[in-house]
C-alpha atoms as a PDB file:
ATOM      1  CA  UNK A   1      -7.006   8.597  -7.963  1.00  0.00           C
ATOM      2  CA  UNK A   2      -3.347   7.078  -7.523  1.00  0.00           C
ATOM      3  CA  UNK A   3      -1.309   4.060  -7.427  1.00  0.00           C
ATOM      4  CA  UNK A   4       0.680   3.051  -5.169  1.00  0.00           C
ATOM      5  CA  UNK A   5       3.684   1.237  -6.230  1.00  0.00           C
ATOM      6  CA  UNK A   6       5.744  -1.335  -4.298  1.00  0.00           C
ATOM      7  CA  UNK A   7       9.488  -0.624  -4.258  1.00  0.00           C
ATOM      8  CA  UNK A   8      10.938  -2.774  -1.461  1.00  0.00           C
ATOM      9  CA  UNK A   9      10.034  -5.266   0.260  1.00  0.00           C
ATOM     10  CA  UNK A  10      10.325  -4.653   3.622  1.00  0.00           C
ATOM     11  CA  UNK A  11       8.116  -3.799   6.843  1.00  0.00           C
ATOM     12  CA  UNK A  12      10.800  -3.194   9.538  1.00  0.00           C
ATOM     13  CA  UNK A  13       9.343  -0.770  12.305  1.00  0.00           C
ATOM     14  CA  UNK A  14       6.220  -0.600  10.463  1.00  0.00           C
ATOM     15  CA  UNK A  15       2.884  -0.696  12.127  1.00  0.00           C
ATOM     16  CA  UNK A  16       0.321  -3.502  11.707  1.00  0.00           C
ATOM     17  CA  UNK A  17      -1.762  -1.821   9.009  1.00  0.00           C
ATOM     18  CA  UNK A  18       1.600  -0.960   6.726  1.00  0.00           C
ATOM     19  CA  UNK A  19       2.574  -4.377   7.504  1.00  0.00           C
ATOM     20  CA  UNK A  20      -0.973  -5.278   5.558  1.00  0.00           C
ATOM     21  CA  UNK A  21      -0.603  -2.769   2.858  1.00  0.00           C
ATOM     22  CA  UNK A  22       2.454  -3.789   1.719  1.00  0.00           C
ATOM     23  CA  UNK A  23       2.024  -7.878   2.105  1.00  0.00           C
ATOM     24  CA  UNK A  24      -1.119  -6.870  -0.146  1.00  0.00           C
ATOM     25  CA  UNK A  25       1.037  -5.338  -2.822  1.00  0.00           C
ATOM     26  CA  UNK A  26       3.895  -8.404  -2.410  1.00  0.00           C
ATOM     27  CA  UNK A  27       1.352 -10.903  -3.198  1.00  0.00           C
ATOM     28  CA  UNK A  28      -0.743  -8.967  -5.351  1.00  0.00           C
ATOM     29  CA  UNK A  29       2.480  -8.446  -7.460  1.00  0.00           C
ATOM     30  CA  UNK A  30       3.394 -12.402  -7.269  1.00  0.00           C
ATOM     31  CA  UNK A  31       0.155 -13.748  -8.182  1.00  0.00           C
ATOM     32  CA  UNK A  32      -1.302 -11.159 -11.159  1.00  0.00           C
ATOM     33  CA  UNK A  33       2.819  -9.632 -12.057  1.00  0.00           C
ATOM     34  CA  UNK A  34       0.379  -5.776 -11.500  1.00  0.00           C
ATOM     35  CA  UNK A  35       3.566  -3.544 -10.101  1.00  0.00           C
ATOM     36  CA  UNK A  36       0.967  -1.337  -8.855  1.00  0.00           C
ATOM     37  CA  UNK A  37      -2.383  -0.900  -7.379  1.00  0.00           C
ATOM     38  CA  UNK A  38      -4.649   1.696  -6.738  1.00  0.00           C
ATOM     39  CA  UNK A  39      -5.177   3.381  -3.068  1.00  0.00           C
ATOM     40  CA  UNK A  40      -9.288   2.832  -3.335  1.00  0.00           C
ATOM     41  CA  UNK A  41      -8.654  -0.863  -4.533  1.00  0.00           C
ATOM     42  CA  UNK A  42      -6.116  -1.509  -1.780  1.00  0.00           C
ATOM     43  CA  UNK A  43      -8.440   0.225   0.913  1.00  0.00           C
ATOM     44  CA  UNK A  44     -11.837  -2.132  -0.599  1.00  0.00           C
ATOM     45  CA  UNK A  45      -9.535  -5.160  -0.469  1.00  0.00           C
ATOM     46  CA  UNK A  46      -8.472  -4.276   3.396  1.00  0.00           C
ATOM     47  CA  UNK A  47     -11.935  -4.237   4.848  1.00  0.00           C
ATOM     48  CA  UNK A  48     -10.860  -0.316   5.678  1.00  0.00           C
ATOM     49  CA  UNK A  49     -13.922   1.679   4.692  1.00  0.00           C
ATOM     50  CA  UNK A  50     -14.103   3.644   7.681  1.00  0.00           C
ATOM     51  CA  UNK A  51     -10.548   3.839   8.849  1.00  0.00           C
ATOM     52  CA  UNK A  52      -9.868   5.865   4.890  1.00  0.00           C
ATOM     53  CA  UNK A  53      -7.860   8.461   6.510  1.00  0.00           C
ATOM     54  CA  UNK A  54      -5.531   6.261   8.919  1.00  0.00           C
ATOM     55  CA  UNK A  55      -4.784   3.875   5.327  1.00  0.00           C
ATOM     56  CA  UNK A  56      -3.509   7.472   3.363  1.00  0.00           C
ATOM     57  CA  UNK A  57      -1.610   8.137   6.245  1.00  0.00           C
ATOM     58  CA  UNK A  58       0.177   4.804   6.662  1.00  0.00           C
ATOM     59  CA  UNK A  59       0.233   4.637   2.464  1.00  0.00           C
ATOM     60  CA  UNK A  60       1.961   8.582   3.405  1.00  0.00           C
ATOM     61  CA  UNK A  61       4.347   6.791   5.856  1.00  0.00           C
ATOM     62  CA  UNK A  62       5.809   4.143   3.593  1.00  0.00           C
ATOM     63  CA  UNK A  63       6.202   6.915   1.048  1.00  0.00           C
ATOM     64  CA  UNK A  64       8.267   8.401   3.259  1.00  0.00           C
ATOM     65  CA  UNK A  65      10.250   5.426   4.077  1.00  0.00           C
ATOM     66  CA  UNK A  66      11.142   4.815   0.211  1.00  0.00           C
ATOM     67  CA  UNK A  67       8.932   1.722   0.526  1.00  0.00           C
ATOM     68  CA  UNK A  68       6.399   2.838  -2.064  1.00  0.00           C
ATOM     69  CA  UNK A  69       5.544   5.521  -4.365  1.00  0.00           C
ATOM     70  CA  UNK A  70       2.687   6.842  -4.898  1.00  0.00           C
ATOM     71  CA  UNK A  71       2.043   8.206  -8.554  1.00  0.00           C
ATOM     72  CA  UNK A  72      -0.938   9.998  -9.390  1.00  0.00           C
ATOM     73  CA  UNK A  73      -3.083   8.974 -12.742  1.00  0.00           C
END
């Protein structure tokens, strides 16, 4: 279990499934004011049950990007 917080807002040179994980957090952050959500609740909300491993890596990538942080519970 972790969350994955959003800490800018910004998908330049990102891929199409980063560009969905982190409009997911924007609005999920606008509409409920949650700064974070967790990785199995993001991948449910996606429709990504059997692409699991290609969502960690992309959540991996925008870690390593400085566009979230992932901090474990």
């Amino acid at each position: 279990m972790a969350l994955v917080v959003l800490i800018r807002n910004t998908t330049w040179r990102c891929g199409k499934l980063e560009r969905l994980i982190v409009g997911y957090l924007r609005n999920n952050r606008q509409n409920f004011g949650k700064p974070a959500s967790s990785i199995q609740e993001i991948v449910n909300h996606l429709n990504l049950d059997g692409k699991k491993e290609e969502c960690y890596d992309a959540i991996k990538r925008l870690e390593k990007r400085n566009i979230v942080r992932i901090l474990p519970m």
